[in-house]
PDB file of N, CA and C in Angstrom:
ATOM      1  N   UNK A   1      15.026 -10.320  -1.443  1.00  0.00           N
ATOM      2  CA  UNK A   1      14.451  -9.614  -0.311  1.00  0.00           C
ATOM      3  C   UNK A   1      15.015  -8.210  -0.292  1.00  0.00           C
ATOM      4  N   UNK A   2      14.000  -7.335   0.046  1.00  0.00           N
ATOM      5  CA  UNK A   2      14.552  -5.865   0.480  1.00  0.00           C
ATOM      6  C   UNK A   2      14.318  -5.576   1.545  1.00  0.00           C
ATOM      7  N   UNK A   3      15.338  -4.199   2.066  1.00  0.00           N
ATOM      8  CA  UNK A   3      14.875  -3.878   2.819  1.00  0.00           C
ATOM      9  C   UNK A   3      14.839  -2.336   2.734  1.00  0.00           C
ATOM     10  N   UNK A   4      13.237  -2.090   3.754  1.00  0.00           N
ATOM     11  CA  UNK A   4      13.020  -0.482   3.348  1.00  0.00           C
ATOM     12  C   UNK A   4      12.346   0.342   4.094  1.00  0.00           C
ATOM     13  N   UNK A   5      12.457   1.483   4.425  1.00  0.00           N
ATOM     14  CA  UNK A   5      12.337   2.196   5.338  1.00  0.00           C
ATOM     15  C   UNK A   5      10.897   2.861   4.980  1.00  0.00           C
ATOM     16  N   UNK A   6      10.172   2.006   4.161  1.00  0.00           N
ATOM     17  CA  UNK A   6       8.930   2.809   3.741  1.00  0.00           C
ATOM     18  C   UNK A   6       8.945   3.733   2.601  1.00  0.00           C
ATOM     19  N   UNK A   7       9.845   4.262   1.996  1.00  0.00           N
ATOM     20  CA  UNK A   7      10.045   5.051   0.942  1.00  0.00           C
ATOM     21  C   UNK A   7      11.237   4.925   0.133  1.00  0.00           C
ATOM     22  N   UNK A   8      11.953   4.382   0.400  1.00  0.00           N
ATOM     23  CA  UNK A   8      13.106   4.277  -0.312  1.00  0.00           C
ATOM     24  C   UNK A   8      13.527   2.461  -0.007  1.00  0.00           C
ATOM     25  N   UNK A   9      14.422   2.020  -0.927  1.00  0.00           N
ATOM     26  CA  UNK A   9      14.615   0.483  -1.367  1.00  0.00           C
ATOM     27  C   UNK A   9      16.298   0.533  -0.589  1.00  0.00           C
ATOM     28  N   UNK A  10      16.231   0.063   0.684  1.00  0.00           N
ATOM     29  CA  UNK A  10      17.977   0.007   0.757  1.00  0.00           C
ATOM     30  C   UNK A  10      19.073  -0.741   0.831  1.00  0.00           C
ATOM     31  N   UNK A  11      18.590  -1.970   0.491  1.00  0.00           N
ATOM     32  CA  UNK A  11      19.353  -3.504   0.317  1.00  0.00           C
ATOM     33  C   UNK A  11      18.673  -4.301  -0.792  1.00  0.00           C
ATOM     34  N   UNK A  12      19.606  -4.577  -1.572  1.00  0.00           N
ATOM     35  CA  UNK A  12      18.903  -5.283  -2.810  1.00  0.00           C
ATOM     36  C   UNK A  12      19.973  -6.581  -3.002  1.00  0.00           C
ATOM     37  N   UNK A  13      19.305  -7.716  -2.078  1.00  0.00           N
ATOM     38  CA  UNK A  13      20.033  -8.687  -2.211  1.00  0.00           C
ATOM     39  C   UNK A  13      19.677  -9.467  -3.367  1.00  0.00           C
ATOM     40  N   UNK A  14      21.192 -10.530  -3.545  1.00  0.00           N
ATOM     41  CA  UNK A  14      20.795 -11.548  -4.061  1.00  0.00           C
ATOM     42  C   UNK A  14      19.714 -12.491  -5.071  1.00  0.00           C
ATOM     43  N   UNK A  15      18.587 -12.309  -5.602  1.00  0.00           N
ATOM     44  CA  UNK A  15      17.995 -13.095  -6.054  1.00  0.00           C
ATOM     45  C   UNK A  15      17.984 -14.491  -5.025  1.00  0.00           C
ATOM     46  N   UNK A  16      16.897 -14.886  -4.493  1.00  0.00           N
ATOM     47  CA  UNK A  16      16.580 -16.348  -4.120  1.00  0.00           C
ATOM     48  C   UNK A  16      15.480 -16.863  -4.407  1.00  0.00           C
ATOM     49  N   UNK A  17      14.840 -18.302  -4.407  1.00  0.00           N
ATOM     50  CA  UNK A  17      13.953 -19.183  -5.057  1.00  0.00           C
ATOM     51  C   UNK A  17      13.768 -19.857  -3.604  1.00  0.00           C
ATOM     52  N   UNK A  18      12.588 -19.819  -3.071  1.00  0.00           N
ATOM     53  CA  UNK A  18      11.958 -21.011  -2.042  1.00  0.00           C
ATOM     54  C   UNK A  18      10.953 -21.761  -2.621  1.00  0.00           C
ATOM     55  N   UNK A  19      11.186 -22.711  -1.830  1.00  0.00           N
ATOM     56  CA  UNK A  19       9.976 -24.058  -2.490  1.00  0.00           C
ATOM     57  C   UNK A  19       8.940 -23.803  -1.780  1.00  0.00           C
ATOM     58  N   UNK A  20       8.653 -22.610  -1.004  1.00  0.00           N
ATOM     59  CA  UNK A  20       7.451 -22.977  -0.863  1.00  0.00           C
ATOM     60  C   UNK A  20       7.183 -21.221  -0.171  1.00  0.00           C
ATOM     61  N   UNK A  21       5.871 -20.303   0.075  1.00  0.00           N
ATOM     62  CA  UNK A  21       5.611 -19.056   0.362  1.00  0.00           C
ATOM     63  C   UNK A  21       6.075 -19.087   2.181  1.00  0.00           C
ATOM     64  N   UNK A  22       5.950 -20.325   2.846  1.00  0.00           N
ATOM     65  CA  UNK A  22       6.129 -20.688   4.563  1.00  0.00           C
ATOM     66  C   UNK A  22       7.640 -20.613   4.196  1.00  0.00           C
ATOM     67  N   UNK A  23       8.319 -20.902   3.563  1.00  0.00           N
ATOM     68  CA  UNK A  23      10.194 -21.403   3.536  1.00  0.00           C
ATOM     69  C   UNK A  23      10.666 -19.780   3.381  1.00  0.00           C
ATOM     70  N   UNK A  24       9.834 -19.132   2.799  1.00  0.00           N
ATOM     71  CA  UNK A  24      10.577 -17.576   1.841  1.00  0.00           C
ATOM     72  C   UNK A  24       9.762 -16.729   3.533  1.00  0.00           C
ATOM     73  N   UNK A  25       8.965 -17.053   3.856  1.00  0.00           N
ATOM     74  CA  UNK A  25       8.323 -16.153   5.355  1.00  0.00           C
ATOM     75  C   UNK A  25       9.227 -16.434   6.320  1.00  0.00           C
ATOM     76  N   UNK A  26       9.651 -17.778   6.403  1.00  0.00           N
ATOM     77  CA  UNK A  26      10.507 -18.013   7.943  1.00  0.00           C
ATOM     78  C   UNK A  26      12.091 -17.384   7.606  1.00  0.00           C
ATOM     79  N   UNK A  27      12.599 -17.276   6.026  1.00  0.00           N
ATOM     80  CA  UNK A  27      13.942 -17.010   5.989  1.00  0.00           C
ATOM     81  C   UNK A  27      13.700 -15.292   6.110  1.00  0.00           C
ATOM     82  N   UNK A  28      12.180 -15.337   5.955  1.00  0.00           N
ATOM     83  CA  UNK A  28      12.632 -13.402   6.155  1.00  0.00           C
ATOM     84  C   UNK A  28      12.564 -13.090   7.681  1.00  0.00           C
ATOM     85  N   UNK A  29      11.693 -14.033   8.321  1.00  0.00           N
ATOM     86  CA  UNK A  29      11.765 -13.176   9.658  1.00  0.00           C
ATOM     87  C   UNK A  29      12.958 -13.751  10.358  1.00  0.00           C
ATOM     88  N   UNK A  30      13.616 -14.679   9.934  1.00  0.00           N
ATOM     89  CA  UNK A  30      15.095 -14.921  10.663  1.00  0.00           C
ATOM     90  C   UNK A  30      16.485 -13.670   9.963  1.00  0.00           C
ATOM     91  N   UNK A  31      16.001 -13.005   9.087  1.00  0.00           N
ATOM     92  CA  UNK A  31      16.774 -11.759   8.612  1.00  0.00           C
ATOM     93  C   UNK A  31      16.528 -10.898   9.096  1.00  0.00           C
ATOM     94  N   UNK A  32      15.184 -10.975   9.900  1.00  0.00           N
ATOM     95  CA  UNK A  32      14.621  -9.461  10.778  1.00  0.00           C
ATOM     96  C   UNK A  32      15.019  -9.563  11.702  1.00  0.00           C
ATOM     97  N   UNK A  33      15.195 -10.735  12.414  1.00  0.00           N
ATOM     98  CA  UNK A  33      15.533 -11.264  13.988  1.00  0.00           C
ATOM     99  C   UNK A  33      17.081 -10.542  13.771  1.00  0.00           C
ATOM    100  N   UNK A  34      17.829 -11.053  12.402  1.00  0.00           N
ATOM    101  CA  UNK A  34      19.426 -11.146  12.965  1.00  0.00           C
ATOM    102  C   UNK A  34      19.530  -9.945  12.704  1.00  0.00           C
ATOM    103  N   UNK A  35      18.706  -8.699  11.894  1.00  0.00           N
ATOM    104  CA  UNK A  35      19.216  -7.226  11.906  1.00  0.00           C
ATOM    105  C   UNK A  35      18.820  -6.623  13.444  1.00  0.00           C
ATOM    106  N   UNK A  36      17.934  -7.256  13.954  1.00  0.00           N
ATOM    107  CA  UNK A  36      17.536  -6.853  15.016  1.00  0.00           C
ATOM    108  C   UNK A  36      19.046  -6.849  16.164  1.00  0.00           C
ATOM    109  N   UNK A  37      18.660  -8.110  16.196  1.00  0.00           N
ATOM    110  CA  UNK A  37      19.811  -8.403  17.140  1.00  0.00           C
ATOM    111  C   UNK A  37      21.322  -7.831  17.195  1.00  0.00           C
ATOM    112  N   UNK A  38      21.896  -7.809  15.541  1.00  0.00           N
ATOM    113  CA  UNK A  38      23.097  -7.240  15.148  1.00  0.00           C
ATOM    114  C   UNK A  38      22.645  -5.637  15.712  1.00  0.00           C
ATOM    115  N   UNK A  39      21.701  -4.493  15.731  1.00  0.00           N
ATOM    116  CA  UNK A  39      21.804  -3.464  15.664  1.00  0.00           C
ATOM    117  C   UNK A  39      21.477  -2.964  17.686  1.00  0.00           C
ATOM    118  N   UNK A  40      20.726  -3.934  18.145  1.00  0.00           N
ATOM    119  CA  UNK A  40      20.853  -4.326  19.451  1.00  0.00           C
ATOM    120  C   UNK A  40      22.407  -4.497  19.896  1.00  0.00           C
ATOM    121  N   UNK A  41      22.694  -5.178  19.536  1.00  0.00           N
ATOM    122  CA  UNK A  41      24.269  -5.314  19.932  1.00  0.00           C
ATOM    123  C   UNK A  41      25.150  -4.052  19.581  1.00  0.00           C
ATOM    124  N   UNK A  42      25.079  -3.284  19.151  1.00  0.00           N
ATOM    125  CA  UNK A  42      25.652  -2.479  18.443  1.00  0.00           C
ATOM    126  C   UNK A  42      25.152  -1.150  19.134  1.00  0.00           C
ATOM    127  N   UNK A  43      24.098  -0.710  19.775  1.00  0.00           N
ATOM    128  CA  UNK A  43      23.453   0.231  21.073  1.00  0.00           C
ATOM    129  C   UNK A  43      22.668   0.725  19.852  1.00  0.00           C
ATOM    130  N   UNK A  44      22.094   0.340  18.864  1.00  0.00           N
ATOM    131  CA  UNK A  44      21.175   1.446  18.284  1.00  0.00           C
ATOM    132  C   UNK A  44      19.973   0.109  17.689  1.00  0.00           C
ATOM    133  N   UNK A  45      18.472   0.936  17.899  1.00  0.00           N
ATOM    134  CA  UNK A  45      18.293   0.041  17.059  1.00  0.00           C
ATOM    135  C   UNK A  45      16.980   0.819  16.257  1.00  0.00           C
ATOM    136  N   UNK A  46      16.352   0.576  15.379  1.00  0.00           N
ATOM    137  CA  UNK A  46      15.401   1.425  14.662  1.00  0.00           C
ATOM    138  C   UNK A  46      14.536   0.547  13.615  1.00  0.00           C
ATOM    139  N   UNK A  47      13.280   0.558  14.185  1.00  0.00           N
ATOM    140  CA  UNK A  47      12.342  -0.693  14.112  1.00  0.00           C
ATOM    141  C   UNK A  47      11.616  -0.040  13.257  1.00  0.00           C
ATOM    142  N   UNK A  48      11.391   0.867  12.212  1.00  0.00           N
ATOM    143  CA  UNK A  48      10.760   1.532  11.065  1.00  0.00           C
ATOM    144  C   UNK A  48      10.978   0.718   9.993  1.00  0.00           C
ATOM    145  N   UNK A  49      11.726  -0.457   9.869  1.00  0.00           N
ATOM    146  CA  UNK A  49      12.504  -0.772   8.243  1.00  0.00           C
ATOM    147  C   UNK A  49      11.503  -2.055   8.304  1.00  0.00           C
ATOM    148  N   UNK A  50      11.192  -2.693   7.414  1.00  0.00           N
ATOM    149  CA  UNK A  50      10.898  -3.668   6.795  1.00  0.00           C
ATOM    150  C   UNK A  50      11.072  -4.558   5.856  1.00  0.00           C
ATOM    151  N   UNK A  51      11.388  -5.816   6.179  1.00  0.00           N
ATOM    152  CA  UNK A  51      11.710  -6.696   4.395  1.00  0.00           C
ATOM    153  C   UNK A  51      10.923  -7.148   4.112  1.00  0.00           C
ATOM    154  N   UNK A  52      10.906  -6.963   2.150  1.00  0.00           N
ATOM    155  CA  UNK A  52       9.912  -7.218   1.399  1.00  0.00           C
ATOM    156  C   UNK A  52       9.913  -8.342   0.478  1.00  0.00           C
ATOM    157  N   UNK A  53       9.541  -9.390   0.285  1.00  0.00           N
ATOM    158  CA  UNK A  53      10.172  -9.998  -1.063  1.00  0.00           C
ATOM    159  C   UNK A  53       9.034  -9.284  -1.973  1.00  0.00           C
ATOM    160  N   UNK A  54       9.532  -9.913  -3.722  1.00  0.00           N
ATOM    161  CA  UNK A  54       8.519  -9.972  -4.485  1.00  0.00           C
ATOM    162  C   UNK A  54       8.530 -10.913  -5.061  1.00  0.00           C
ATOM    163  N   UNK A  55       7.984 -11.344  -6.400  1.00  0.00           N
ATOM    164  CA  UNK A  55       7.631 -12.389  -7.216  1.00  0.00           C
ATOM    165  C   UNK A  55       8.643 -11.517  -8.328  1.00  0.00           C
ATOM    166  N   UNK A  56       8.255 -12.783  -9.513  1.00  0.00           N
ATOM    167  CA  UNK A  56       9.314 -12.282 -10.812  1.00  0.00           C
ATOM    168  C   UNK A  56       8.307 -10.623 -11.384  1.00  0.00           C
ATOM    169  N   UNK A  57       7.312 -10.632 -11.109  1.00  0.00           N
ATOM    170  CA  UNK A  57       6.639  -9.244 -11.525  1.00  0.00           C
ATOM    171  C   UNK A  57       7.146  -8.062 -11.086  1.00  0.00           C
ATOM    172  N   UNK A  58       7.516  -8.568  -9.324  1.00  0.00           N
ATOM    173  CA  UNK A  58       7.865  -7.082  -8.821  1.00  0.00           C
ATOM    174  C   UNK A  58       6.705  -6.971  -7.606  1.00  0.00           C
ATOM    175  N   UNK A  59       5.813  -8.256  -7.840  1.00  0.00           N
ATOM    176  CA  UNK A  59       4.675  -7.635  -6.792  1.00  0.00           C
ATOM    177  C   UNK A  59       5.014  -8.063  -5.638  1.00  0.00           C
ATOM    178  N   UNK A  60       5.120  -7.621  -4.232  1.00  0.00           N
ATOM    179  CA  UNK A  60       5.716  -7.676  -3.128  1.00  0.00           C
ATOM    180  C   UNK A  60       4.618  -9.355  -2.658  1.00  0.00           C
ATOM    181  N   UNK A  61       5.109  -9.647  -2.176  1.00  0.00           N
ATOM    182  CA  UNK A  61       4.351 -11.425  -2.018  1.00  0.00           C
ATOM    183  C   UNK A  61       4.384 -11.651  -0.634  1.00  0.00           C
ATOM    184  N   UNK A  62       5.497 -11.175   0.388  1.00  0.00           N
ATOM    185  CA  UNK A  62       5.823 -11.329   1.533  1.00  0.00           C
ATOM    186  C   UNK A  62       6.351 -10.141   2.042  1.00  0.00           C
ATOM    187  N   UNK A  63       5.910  -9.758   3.402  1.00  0.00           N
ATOM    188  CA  UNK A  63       6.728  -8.533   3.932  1.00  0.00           C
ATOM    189  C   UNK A  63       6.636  -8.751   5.763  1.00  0.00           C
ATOM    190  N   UNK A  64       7.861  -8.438   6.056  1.00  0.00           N
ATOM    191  CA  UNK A  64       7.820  -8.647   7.240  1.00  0.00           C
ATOM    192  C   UNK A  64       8.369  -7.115   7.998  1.00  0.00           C
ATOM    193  N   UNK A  65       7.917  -6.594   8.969  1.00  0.00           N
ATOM    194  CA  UNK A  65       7.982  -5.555  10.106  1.00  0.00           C
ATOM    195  C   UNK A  65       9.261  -5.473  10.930  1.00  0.00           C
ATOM    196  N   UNK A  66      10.377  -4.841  10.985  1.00  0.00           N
ATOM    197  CA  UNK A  66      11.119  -5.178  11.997  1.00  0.00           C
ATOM    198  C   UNK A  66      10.760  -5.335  13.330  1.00  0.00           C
ATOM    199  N   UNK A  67       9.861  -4.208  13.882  1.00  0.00           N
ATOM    200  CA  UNK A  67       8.891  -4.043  14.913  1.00  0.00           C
ATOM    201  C   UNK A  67       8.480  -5.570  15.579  1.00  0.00           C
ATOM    202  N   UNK A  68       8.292  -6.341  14.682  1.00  0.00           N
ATOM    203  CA  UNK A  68       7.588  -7.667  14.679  1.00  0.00           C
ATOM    204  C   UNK A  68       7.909  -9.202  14.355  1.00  0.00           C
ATOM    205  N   UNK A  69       9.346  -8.546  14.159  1.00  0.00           N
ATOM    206  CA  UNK A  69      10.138 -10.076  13.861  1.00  0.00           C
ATOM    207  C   UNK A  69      10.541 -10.862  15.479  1.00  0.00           C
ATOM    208  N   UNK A  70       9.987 -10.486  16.145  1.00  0.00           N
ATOM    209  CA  UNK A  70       9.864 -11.477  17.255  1.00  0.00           C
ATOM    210  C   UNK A  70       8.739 -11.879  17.292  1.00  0.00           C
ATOM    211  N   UNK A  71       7.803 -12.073  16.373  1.00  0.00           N
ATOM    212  CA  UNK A  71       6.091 -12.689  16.932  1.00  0.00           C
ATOM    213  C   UNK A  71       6.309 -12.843  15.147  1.00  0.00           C
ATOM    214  N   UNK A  72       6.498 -14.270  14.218  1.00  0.00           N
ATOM    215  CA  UNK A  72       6.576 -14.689  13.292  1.00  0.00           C
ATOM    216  C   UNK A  72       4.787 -14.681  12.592  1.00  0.00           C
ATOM    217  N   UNK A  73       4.079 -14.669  13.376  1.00  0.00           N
ATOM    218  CA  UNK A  73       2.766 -14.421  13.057  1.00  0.00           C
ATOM    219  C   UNK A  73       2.232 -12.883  12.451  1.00  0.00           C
ATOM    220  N   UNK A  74       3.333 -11.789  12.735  1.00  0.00           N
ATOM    221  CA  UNK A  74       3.310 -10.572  12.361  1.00  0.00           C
ATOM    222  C   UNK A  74       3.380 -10.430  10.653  1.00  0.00           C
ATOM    223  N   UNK A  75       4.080 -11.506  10.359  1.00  0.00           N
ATOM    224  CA  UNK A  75       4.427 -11.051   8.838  1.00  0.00           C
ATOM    225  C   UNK A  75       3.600 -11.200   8.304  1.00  0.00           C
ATOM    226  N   UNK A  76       3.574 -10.193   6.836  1.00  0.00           N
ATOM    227  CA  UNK A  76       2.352 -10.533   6.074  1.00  0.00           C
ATOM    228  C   UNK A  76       2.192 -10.996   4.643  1.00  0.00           C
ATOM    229  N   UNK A  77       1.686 -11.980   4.226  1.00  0.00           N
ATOM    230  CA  UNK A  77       1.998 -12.766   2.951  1.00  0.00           C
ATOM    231  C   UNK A  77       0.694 -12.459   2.007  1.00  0.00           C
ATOM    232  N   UNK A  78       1.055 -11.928   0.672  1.00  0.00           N
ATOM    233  CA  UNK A  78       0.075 -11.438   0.196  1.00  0.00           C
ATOM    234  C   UNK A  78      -0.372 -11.911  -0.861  1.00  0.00           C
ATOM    235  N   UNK A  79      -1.352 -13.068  -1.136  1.00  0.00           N
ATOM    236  CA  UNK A  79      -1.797 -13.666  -1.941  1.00  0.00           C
ATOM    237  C   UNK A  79      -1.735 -13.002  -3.310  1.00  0.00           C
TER     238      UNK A  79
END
């Protein structure tokens, strides 16, 4: 998963494998929720960034909105 401000790539985690495209959507918008919340707590918060996964190609497969990680229906999974 990344995360990115629209033009630039600024977290390049880990490598992960879900069993399924619903398992890799719910673990991203519970990463949007907890940046949310962590940067809420913290007095700042800035809802421009987005996480992206991709596939082994590179092609983005899932992306979720910070804006929108409270309404899990926001994210968007891209066939």
């Amino acid at each position: 998963m990344y995360l990115r401000d629209g033009t630039e790539q600024l977290i390049d985690a880990r490598p992960q494998e879900f069993a399924s495209i619903e398992l890799l959507r719910l673990a991203m918008v519970a990463a949007a929720q907890n940046l949310v919340n962590r940067d809420a707590g913290e007095g700042r918060l800035d809802l421009r960034f987005r996480i992206d996964a991709e596939d082994a190609s590179r092609s983005i497969v899932c992306s979720v909105r910070l804006e929108h990680s409270d309404h899990e229906t926001q994210s968007k999974v891209v066939a």
